[in-house]
C-alpha atoms as a PDB file:
ATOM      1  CA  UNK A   1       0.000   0.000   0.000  1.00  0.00           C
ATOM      2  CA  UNK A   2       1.011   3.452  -0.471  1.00  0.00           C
ATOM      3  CA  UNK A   3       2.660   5.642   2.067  1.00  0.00           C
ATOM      4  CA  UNK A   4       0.356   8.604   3.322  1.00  0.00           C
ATOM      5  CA  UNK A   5       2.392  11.952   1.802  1.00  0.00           C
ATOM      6  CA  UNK A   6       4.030  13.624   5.039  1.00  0.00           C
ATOM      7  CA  UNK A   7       3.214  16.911   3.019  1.00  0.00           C
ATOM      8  CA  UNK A   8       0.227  19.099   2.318  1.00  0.00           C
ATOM      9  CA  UNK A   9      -2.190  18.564  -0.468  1.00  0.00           C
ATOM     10  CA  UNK A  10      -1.244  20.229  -3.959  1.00  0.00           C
ATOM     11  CA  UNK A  11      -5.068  21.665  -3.394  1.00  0.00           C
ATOM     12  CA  UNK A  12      -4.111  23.298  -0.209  1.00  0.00           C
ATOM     13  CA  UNK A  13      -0.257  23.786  -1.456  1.00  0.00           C
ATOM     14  CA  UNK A  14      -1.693  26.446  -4.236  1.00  0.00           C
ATOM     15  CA  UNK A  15      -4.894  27.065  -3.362  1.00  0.00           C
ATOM     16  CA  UNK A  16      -6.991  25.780  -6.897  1.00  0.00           C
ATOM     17  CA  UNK A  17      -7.673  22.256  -8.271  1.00  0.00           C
ATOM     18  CA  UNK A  18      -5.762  21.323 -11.370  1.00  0.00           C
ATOM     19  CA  UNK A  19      -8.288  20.546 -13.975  1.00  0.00           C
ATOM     20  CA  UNK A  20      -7.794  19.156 -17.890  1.00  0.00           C
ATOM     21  CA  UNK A  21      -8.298  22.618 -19.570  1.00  0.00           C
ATOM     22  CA  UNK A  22      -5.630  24.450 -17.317  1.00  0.00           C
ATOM     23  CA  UNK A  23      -3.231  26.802 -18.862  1.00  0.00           C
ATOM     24  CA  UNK A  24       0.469  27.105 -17.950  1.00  0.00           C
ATOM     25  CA  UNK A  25       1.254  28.694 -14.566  1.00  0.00           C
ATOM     26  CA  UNK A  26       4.507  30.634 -13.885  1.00  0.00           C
ATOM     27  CA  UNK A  27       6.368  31.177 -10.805  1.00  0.00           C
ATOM     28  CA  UNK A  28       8.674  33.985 -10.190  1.00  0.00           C
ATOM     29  CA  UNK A  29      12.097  33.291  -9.308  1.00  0.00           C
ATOM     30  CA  UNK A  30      13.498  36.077  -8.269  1.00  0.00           C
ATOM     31  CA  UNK A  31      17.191  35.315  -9.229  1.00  0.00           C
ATOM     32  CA  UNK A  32      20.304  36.108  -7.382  1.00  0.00           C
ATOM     33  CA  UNK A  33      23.562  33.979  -6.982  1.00  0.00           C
ATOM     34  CA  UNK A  34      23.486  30.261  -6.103  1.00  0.00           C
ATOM     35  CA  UNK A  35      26.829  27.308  -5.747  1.00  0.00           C
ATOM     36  CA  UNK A  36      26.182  25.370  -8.889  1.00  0.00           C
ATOM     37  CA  UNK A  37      27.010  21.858  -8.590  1.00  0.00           C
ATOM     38  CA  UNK A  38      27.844  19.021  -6.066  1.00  0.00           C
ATOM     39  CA  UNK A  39      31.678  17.471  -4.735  1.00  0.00           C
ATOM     40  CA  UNK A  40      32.224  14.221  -2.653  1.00  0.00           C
ATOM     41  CA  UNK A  41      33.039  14.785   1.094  1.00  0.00           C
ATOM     42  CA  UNK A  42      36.534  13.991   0.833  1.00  0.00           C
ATOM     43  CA  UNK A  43      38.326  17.274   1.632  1.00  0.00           C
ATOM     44  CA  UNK A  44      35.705  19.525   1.107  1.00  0.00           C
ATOM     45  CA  UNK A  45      32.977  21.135   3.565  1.00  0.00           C
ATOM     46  CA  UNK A  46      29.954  23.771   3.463  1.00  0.00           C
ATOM     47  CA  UNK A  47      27.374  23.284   1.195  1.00  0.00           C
ATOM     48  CA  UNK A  48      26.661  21.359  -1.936  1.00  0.00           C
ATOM     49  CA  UNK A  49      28.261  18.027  -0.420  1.00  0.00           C
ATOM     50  CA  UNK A  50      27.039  14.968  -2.018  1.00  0.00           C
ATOM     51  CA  UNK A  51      28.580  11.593  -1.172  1.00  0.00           C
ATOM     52  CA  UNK A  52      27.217  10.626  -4.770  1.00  0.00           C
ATOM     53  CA  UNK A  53      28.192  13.871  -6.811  1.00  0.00           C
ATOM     54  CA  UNK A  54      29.984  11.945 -10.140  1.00  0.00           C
ATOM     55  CA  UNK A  55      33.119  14.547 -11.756  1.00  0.00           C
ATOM     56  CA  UNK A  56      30.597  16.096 -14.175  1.00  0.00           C
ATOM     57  CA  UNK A  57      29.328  17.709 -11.907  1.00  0.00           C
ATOM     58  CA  UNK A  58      32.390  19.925 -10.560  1.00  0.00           C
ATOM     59  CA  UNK A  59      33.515  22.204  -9.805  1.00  0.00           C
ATOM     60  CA  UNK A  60      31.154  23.816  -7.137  1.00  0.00           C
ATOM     61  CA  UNK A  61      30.847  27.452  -9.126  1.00  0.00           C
ATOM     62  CA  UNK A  62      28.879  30.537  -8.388  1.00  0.00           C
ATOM     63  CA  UNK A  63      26.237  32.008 -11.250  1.00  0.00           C
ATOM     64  CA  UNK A  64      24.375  34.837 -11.183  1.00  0.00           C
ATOM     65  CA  UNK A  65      20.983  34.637 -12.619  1.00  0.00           C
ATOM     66  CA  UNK A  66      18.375  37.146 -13.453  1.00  0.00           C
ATOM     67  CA  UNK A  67      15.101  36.790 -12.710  1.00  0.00           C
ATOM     68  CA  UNK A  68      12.870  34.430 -15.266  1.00  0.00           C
ATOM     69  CA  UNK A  69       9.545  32.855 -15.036  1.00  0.00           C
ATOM     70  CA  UNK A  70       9.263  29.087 -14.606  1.00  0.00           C
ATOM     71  CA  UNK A  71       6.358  26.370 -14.989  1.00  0.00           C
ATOM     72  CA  UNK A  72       4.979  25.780 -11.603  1.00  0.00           C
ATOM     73  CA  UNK A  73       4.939  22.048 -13.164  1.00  0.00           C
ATOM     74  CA  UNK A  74       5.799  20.213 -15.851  1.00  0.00           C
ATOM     75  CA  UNK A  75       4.117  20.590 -19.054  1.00  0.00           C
ATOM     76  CA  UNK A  76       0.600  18.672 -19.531  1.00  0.00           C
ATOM     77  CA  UNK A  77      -0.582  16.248 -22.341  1.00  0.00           C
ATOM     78  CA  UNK A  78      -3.280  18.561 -22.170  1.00  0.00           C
ATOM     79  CA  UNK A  79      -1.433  21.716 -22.636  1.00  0.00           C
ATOM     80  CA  UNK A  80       0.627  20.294 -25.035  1.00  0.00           C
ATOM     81  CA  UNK A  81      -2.045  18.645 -27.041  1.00  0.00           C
ATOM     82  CA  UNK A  82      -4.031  22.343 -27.184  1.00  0.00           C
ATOM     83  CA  UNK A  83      -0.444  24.106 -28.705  1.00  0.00           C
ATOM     84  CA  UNK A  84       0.072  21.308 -30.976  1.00  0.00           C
ATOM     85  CA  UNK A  85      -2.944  19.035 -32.177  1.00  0.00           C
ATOM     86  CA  UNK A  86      -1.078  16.106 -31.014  1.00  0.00           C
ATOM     87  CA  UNK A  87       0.046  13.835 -27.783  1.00  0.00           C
ATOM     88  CA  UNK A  88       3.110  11.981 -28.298  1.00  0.00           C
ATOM     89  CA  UNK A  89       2.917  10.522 -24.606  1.00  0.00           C
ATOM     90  CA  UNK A  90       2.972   7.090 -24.329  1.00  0.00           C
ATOM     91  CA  UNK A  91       1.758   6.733 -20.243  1.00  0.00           C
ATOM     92  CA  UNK A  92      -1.639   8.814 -19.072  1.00  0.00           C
ATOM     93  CA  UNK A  93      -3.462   7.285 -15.880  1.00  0.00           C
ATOM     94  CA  UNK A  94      -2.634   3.923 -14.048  1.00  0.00           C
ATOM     95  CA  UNK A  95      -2.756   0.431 -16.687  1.00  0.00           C
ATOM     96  CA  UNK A  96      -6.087  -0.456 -17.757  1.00  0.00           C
ATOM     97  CA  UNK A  97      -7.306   2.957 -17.321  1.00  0.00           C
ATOM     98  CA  UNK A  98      -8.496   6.245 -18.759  1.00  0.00           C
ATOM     99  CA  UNK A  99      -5.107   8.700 -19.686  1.00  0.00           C
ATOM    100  CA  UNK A 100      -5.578  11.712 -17.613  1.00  0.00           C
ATOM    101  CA  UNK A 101      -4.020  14.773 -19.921  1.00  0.00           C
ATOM    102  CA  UNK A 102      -3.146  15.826 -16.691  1.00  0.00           C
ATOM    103  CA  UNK A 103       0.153  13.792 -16.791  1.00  0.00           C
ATOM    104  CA  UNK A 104       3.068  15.203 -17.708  1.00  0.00           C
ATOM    105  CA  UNK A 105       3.701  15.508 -22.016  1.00  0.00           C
ATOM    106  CA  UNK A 106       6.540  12.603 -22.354  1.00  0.00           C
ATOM    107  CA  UNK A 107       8.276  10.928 -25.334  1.00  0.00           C
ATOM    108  CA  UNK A 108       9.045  14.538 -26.728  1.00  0.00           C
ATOM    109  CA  UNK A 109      12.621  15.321 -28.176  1.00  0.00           C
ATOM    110  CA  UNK A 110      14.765  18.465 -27.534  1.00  0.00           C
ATOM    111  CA  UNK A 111      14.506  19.989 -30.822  1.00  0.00           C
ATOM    112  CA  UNK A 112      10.853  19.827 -30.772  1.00  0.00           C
ATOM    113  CA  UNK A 113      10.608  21.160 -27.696  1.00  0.00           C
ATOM    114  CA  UNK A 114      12.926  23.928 -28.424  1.00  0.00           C
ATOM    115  CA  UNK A 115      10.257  24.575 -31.302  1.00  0.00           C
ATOM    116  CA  UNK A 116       6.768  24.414 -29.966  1.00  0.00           C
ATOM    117  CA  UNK A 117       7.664  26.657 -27.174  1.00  0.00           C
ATOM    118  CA  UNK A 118       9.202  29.732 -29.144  1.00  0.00           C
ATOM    119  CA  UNK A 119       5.937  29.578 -31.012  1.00  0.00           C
ATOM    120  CA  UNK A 120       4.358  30.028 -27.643  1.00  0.00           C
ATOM    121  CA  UNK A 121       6.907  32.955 -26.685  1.00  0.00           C
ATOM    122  CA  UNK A 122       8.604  30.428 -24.269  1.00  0.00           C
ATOM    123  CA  UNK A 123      12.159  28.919 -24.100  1.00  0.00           C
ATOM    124  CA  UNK A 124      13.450  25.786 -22.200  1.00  0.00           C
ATOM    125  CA  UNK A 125      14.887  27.102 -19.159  1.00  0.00           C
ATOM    126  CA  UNK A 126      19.082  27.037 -18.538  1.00  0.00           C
ATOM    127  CA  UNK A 127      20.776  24.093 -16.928  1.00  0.00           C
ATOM    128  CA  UNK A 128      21.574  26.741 -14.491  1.00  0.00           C
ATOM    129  CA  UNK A 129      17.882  27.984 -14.057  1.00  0.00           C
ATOM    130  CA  UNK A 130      16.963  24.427 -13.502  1.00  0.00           C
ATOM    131  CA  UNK A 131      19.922  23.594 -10.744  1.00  0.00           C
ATOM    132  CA  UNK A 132      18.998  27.178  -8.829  1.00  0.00           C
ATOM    133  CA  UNK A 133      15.066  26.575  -9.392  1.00  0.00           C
ATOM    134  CA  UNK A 134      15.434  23.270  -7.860  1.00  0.00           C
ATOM    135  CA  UNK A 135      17.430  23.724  -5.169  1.00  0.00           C
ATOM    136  CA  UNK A 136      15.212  26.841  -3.855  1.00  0.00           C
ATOM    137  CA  UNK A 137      18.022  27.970  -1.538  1.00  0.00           C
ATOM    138  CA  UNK A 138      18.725  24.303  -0.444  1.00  0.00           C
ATOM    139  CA  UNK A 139      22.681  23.799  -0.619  1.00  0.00           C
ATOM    140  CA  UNK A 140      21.614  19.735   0.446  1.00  0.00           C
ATOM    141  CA  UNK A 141      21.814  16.514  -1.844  1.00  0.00           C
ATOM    142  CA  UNK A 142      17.807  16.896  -2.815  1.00  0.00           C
ATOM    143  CA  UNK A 143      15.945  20.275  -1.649  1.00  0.00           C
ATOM    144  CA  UNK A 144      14.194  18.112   0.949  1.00  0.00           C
ATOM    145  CA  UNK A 145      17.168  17.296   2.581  1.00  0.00           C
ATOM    146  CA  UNK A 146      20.608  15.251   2.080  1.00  0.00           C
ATOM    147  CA  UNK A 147      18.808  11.681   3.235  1.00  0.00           C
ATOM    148  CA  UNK A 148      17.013   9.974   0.388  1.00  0.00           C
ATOM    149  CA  UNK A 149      13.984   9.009   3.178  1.00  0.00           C
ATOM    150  CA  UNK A 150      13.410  13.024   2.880  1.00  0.00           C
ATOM    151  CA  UNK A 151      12.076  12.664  -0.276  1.00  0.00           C
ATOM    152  CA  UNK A 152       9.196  10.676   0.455  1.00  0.00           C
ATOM    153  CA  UNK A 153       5.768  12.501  -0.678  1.00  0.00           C
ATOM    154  CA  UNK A 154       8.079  15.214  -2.725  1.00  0.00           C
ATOM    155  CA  UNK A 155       8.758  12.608  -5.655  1.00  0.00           C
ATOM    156  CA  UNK A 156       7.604  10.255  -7.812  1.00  0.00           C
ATOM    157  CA  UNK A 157      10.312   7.493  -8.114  1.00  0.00           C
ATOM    158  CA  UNK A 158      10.716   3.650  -8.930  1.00  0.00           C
ATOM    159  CA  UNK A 159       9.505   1.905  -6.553  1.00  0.00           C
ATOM    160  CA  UNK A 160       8.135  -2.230  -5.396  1.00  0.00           C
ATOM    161  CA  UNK A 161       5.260  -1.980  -7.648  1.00  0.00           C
ATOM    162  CA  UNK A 162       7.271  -0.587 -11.067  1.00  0.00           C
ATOM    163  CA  UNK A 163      10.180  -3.522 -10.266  1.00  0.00           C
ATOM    164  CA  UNK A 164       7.358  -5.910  -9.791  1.00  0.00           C
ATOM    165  CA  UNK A 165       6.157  -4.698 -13.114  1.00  0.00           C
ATOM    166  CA  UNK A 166       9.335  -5.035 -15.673  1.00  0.00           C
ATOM    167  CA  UNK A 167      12.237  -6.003 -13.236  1.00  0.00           C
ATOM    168  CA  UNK A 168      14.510  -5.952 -16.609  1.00  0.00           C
ATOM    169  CA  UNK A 169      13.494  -2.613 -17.528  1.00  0.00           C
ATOM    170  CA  UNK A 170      13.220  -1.146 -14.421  1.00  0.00           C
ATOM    171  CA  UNK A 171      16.510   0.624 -12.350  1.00  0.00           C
ATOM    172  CA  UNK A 172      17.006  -0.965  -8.762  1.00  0.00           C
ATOM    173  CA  UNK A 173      14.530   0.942  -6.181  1.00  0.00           C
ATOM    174  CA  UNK A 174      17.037   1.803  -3.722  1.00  0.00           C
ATOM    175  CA  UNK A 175      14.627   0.922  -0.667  1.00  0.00           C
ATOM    176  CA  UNK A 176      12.068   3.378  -1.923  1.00  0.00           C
ATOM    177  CA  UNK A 177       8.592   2.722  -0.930  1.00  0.00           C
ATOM    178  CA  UNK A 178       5.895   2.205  -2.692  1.00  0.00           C
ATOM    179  CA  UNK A 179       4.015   5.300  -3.911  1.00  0.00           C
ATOM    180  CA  UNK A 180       1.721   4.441  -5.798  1.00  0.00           C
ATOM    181  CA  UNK A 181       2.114   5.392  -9.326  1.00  0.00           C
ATOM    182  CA  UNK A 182       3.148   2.652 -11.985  1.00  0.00           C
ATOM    183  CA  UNK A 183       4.739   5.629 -13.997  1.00  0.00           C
ATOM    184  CA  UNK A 184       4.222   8.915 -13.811  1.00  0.00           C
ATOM    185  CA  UNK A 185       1.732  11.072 -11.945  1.00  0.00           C
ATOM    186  CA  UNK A 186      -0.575  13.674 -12.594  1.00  0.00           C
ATOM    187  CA  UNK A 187       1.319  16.785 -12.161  1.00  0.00           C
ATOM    188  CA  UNK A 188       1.073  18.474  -8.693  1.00  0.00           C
ATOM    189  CA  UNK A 189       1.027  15.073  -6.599  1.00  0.00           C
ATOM    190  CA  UNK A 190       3.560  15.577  -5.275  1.00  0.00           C
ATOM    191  CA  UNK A 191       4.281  18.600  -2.806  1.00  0.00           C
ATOM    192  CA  UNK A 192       6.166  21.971  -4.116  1.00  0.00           C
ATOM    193  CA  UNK A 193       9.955  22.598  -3.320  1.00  0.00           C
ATOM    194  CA  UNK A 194      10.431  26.231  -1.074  1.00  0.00           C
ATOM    195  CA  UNK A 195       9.916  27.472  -4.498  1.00  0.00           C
ATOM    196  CA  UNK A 196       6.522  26.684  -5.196  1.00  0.00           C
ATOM    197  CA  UNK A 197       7.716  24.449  -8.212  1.00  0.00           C
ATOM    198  CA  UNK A 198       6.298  20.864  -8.057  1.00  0.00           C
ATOM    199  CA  UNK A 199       7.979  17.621  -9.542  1.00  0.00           C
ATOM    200  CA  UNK A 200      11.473  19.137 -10.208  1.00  0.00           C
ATOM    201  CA  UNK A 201      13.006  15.308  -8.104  1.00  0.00           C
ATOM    202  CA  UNK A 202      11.456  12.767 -10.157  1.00  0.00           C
ATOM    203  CA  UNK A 203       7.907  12.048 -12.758  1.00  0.00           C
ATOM    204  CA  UNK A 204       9.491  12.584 -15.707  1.00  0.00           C
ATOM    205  CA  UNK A 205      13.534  14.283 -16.359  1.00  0.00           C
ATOM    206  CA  UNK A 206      13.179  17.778 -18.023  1.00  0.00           C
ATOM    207  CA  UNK A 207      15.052  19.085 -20.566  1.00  0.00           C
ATOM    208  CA  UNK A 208      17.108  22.105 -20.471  1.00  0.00           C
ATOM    209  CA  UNK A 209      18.281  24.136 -23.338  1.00  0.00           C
ATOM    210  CA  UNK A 210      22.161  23.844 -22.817  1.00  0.00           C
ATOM    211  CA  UNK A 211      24.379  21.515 -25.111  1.00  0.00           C
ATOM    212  CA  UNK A 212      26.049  19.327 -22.730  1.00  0.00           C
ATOM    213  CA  UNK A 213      29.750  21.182 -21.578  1.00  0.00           C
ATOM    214  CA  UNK A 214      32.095  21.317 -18.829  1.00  0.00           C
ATOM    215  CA  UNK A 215      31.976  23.176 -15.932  1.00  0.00           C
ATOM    216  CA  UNK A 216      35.070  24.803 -16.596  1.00  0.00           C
ATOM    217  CA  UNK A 217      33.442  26.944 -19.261  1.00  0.00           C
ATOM    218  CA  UNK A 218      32.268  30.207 -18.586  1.00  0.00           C
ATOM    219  CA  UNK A 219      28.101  31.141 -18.276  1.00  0.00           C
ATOM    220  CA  UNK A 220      26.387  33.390 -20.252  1.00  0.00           C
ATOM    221  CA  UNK A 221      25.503  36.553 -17.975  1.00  0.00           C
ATOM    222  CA  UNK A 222      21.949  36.476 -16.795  1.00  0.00           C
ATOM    223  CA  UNK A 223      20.764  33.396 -17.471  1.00  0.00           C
ATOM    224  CA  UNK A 224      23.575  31.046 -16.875  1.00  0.00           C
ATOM    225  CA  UNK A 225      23.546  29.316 -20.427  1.00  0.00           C
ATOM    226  CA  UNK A 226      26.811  27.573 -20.674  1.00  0.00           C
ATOM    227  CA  UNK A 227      29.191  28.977 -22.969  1.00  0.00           C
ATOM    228  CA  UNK A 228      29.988  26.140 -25.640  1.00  0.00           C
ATOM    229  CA  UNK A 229      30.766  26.002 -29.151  1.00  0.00           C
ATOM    230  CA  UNK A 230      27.939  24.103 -30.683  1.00  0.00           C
ATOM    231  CA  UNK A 231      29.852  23.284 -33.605  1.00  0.00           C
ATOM    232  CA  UNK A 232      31.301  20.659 -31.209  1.00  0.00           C
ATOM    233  CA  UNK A 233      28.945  19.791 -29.257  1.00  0.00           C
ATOM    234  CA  UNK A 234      26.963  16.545 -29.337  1.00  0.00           C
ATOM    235  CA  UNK A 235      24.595  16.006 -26.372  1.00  0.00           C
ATOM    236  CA  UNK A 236      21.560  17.973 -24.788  1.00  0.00           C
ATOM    237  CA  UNK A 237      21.164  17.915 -20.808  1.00  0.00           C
ATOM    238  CA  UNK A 238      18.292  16.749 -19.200  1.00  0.00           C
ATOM    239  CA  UNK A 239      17.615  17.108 -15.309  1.00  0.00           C
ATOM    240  CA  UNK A 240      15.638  15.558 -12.312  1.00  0.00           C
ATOM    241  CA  UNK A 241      15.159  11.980 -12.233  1.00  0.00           C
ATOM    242  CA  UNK A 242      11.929  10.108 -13.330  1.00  0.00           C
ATOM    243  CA  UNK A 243       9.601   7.131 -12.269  1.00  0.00           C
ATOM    244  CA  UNK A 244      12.311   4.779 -13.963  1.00  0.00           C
ATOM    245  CA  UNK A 245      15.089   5.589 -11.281  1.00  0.00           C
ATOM    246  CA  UNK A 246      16.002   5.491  -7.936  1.00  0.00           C
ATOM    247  CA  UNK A 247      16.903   9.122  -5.820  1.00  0.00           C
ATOM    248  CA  UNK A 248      20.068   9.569  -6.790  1.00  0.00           C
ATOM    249  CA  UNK A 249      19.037  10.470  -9.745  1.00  0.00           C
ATOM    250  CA  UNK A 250      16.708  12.819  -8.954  1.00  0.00           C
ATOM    251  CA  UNK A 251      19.723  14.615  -7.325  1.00  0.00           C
ATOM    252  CA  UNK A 252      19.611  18.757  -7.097  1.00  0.00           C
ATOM    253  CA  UNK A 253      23.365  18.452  -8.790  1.00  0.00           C
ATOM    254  CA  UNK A 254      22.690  15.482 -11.198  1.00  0.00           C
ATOM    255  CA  UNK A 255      23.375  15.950 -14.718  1.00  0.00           C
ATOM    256  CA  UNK A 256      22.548  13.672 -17.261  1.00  0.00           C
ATOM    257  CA  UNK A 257      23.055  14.213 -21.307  1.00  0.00           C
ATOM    258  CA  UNK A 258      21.403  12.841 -24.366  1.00  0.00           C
ATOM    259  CA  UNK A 259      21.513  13.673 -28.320  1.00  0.00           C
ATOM    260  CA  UNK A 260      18.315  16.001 -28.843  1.00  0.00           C
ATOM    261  CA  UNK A 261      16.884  13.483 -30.992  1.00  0.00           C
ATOM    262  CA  UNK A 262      15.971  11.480 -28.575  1.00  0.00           C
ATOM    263  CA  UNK A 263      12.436  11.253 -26.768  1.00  0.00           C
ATOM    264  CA  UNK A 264      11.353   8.404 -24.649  1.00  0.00           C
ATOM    265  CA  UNK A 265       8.499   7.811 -21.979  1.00  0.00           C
ATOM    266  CA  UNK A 266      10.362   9.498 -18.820  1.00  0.00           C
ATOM    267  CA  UNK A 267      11.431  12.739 -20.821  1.00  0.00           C
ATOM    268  CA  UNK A 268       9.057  15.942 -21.109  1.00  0.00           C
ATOM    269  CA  UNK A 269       9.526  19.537 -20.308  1.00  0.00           C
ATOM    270  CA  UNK A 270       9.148  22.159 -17.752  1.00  0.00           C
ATOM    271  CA  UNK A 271       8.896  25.726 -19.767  1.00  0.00           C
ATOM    272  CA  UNK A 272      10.406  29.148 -18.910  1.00  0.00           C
ATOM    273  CA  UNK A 273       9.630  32.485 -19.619  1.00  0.00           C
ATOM    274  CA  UNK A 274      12.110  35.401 -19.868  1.00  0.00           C
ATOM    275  CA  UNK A 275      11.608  38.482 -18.346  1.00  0.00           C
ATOM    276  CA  UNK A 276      11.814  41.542 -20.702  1.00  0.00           C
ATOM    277  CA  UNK A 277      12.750  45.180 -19.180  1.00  0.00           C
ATOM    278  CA  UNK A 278      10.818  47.802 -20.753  1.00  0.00           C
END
């Protein structure tokens, strides 16, 4: 059976229902400078300390960001289906039952992406965006806390009943309880980060609009897009963990890359909105 969520309903969280015809709502994030990144303990100490942090993922760095609007959550089937015509997902509701178009838009490639939301006047946010939106102030291995049990009721993330499912398919659990959802939940399940932003740990990974570099290259100023020459570059980054794995990959610090070609069932988007001075 599922574990009751230690955390207040996503009615009481925001104040509204989420319904099928519901439009895109933006948070504020007010910007400022943030750590970027995660190191192992050994010889460091402060913040961003993560006994799992992989060498991608350093050097700790500071970034200034402006402010930007981001998607309170992640992109519907519904929302998607209104701007386009279409619904690539493969997963709606539980097996054997209606798809709710209020699950997150999966199976949706970079590039596409990238287009259908400059025709809405949006953009995919920055890996650095993502990290800073995330984190919500945290400096801790998730932005519940740096132990995994923290998460519970804040993510959606494979548990007994997905391994059950397709143990071959399926990454190992890591102890994490049952939570009820097969694959991925309706958006706003789960409770909101300081933030106000649901789903960034787990559902489905999000893409972000950097090509995948090193954080030895310098950040664009304002919104922290990594400087890389594109002529070079191969992979697109995607962020947050999904209903496939365990928590540590729905790490504040985790990076993962992919070629933007690619769009599977644990991969949608989480749209941002720049902020233009008059």
């Amino acid at each position: 059976m599922p574990r009751q969520a230690k955390y207040p309903s996503v009615r009481a969280m925001v104040g509204f229902a989420l319904t099928r015809p519901m439009g895109l709502v933006f948070v504020l994030i007010l910007g400022g400078r943030f750590r970027m990144g995660a190191v192992t303990f050994s010889g460091n100490s402060g913040t961003n300390i993560d006994p799992g942090a992989r060498p991608s993922e350093g050097p700790v760095h500071e970034v200034h960001l402006q402010p930007f609007f981001l998607s309170k959550f992640e992109m519907t089937q519904g929302q998607w289906l209104r701007a386009t015509g279409q619904n690539p997902s493969r997963h709606g509701s539980l097996l054997g039952k209606e798809p709710s178009l209020l699950h997150p838009v999966e199976n949706v490639d970079w590039n596409t992406c990238d287009g259908v939301l400059g025709r809405l006047g949006l953009l995919l946010p920055t890996e650095a965006q993502w990290e800073y939106a995330t984190r919500a102030g945290t400096g801790t291995v998730w932005w519940t806390g740096s132990d995994s049990a923290s998460l519970e009721g804040g993510a959606n993330l494979a548990g007994p009943s997905e391994a059950k499912i397709a143990a071959d398919e399926w990454e190992p659990n890591e102890g994490w309880p049952d939570d009820g959802h097969l694959y991925h939940a309706p958006v706003g399940t789960f409770a909101a980060n300081p933030f106000g932003l649901h789903d960034v740990s787990g559902n489905v990974w999000e893409w972000c609009r950097d090509w995948a570099g090193s954080y030895d290259l310098p950040v664009e100023h304002g919104d922290g897009e990594r400087k890389i020459d594109s002529s070079r570059a191969r992979d697109r980054l995607m962020r947050g963990g999904s209903f496939y794995g365990g928590p540590r990959y729905a790490r504040s610090a985790r990076r993962s890359e992919t070629a933007g070609s690619i769009a599977v069932d644990n991969l949608g988007v989480r749209p941002a909105c720049k902020i233009i001075a008059e």
